[in-house]
N, C-alpha and C. Protein backbone atom coordinates (compact mmCIF):
# COMPACT_ATOMS: atom_id res chain seq x y z
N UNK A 1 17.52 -12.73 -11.63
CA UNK A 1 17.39 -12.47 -10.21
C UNK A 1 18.78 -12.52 -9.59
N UNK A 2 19.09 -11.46 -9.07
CA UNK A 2 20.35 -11.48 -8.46
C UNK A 2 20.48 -11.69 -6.59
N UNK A 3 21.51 -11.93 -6.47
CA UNK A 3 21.33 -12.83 -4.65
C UNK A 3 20.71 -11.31 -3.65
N UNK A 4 21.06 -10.39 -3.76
CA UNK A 4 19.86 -9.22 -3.15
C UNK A 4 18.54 -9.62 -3.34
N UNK A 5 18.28 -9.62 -4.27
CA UNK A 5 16.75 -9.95 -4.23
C UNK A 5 16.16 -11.18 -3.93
N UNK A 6 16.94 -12.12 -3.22
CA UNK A 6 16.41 -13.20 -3.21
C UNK A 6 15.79 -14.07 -1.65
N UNK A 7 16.44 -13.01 -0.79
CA UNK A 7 15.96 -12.83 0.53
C UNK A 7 14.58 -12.36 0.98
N UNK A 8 14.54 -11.52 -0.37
CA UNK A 8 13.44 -10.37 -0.08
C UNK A 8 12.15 -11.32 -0.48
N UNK A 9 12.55 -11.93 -1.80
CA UNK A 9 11.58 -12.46 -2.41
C UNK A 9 11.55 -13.92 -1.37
N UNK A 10 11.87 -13.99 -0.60
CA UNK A 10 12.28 -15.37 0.69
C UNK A 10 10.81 -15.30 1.56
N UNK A 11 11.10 -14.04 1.76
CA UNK A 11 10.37 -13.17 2.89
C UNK A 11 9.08 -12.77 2.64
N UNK A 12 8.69 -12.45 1.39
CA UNK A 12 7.38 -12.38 0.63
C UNK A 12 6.76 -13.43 0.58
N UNK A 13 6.90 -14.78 0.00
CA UNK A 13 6.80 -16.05 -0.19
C UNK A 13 6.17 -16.68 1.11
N UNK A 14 7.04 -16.06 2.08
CA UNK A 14 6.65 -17.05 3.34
C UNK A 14 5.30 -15.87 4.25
N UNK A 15 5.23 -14.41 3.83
CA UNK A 15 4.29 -13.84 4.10
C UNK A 15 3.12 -13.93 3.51
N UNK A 16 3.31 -14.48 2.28
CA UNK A 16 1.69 -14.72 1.70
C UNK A 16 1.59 -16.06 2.08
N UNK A 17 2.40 -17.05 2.57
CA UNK A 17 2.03 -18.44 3.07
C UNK A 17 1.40 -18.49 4.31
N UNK A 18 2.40 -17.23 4.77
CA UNK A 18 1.05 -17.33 6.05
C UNK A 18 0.06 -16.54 6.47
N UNK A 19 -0.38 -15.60 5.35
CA UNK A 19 -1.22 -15.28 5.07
C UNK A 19 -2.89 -16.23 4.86
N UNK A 20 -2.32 -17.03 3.86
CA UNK A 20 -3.08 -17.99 3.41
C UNK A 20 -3.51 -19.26 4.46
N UNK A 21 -2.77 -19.12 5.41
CA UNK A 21 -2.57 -20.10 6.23
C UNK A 21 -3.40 -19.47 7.25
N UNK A 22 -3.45 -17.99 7.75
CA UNK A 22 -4.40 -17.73 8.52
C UNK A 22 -6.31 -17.46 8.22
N UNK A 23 -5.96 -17.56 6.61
CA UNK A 23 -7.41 -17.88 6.23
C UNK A 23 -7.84 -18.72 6.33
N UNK A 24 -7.14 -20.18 5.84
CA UNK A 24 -7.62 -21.44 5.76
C UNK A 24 -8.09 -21.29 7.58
N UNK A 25 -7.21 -20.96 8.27
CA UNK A 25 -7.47 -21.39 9.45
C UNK A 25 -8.69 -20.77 10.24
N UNK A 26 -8.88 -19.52 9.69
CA UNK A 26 -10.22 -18.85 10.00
C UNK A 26 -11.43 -19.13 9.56
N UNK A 27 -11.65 -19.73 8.09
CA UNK A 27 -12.67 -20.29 7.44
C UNK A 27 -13.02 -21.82 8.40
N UNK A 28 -11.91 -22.15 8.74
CA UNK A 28 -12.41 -23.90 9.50
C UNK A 28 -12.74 -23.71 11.06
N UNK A 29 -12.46 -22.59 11.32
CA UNK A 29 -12.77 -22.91 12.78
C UNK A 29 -13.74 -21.43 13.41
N UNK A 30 -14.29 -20.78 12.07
CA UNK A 30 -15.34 -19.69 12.50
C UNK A 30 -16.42 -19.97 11.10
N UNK A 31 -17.21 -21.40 11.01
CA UNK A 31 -17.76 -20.97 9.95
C UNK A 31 -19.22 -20.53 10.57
N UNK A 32 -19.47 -20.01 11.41
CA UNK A 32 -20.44 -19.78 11.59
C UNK A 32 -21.03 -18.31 11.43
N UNK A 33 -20.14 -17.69 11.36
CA UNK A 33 -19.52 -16.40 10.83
C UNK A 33 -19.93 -15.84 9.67
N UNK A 34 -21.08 -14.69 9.00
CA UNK A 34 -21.56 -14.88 7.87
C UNK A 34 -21.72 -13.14 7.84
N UNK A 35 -21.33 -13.15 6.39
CA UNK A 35 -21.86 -11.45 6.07
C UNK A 35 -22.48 -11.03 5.11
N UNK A 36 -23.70 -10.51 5.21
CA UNK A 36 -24.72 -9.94 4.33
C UNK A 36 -24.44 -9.42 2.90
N UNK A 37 -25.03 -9.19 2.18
CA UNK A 37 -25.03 -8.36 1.11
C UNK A 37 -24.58 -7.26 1.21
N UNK A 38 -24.89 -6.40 2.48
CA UNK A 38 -24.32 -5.09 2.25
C UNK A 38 -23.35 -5.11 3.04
N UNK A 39 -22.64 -5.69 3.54
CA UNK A 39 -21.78 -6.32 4.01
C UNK A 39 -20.10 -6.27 2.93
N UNK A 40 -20.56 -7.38 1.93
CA UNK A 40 -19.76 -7.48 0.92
C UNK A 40 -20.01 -6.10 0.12
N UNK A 41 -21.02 -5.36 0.23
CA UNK A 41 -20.91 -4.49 -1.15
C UNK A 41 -19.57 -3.35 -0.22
N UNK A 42 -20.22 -2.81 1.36
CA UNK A 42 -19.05 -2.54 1.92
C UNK A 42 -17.53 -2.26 1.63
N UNK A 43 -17.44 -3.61 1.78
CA UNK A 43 -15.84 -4.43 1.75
C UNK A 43 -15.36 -3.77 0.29
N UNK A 44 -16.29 -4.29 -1.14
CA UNK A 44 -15.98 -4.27 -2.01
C UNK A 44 -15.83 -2.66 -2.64
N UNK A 45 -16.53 -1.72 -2.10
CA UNK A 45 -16.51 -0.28 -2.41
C UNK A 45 -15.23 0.01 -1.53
N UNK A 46 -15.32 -0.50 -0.24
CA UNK A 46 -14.23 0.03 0.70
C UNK A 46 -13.13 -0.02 -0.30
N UNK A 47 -12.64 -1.34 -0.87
CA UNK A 47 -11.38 -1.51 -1.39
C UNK A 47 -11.07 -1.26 -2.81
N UNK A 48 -12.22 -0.85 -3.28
CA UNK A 48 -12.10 0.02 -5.04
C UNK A 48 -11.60 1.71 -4.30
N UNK A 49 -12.43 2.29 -3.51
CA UNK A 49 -12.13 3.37 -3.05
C UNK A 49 -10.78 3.74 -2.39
N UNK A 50 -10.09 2.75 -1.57
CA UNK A 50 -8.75 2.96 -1.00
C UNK A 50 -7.49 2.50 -2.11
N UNK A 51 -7.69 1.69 -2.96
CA UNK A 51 -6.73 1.78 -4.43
C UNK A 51 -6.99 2.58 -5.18
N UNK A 52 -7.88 2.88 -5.30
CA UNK A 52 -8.62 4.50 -5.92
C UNK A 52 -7.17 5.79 -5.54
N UNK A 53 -7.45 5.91 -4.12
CA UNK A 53 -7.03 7.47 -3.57
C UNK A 53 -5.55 7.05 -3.77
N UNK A 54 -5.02 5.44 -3.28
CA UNK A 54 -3.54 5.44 -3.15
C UNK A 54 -2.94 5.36 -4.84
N UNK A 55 -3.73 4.83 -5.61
CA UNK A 55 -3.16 5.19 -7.33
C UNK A 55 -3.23 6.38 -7.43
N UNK A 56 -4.13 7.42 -7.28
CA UNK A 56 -4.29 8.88 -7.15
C UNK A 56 -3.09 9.63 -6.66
N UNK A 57 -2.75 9.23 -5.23
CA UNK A 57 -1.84 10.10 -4.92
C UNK A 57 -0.21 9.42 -5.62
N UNK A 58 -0.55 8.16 -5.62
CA UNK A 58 1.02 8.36 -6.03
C UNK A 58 1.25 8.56 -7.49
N UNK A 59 0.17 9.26 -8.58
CA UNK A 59 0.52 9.55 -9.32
C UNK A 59 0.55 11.00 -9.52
N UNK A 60 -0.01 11.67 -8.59
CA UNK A 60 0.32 13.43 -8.40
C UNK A 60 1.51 13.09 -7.70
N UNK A 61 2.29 12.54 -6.84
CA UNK A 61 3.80 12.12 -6.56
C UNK A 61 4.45 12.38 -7.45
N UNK A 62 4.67 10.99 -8.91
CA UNK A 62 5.39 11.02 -9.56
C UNK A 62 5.25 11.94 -10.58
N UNK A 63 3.95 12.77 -11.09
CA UNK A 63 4.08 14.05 -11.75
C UNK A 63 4.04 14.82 -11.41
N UNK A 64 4.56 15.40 -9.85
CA UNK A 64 5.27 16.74 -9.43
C UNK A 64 6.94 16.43 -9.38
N UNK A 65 7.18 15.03 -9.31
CA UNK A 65 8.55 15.17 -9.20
C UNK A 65 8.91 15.10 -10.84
N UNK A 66 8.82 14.68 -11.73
CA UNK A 66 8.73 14.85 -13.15
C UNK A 66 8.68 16.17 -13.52
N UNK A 67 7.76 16.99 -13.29
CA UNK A 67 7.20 18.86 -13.70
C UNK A 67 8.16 19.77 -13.01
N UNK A 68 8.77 19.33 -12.05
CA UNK A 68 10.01 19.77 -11.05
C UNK A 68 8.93 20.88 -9.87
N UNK A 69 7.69 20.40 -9.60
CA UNK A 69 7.55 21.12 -8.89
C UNK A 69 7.99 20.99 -6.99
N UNK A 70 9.02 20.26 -6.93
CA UNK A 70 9.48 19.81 -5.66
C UNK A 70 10.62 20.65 -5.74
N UNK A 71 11.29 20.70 -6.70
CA UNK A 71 12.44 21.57 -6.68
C UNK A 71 12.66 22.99 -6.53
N UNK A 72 11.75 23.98 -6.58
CA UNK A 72 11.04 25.23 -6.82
C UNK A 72 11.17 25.07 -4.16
N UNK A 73 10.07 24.38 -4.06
CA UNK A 73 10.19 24.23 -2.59
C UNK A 73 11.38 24.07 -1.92
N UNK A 74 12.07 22.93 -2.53
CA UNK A 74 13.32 22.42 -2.13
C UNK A 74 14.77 23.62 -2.19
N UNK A 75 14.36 24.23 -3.09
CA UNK A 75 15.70 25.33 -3.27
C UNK A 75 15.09 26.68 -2.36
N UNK A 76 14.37 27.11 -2.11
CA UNK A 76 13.74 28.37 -1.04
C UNK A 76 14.47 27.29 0.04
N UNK A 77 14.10 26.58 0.42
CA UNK A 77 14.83 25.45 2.16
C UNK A 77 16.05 26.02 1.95
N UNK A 78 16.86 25.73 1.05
CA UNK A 78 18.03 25.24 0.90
C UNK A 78 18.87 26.65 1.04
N UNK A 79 18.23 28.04 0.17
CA UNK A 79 18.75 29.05 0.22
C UNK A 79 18.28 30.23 1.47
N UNK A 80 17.74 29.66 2.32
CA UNK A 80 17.24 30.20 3.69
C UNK A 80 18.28 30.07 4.85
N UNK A 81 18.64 31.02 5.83
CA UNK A 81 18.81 30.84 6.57
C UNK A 81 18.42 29.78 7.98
N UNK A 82 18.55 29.26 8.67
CA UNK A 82 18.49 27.91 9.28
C UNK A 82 18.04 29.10 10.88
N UNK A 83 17.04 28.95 11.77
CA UNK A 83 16.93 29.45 12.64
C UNK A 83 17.05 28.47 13.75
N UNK A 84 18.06 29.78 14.63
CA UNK A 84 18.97 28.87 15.68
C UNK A 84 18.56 29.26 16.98
């Protein structure tokens, strides 16, 4: 670990602390607070489905920039006239 990264990782550390810190604090002072079965199934599809699409796209990301199909777009920009 070199001293760049060690701010960062400073800053992470103290964001999942208080992360954790706003759960504890929500579990003790809303337990009255309760969610159903379909409730959790919800939550739990919600968040298979949104790591779903974001692994998805960022792996058509990194295999168009790999296949060079960014570069093909990027050079038509580049060899165009600029309208003024």
């Amino acid at each position: 670990m070199n001293r760049t990264n060690t701010p960062l990782i400073a800053v992470a550390v103290v964001a999942i602390l208080l992360c954790l810190a706003f759960i504890v604090w929500g579990l003790a002072n809303l337990p009255e607070v309760s969610m159903g079965i379909h409730g959790w199934i919800a939550l739990g599809l919600g968040t298979v489905v949104s790591v779903a699409v974001g692994g998805g796209l960022a792996a058509i990301l990194i295999i168009s920039r790999r296949n060079g199909y960014d570069e093909a777009a990027h050079q038509v920009f580049k060899d165009s006239e600029p309208d003024l």
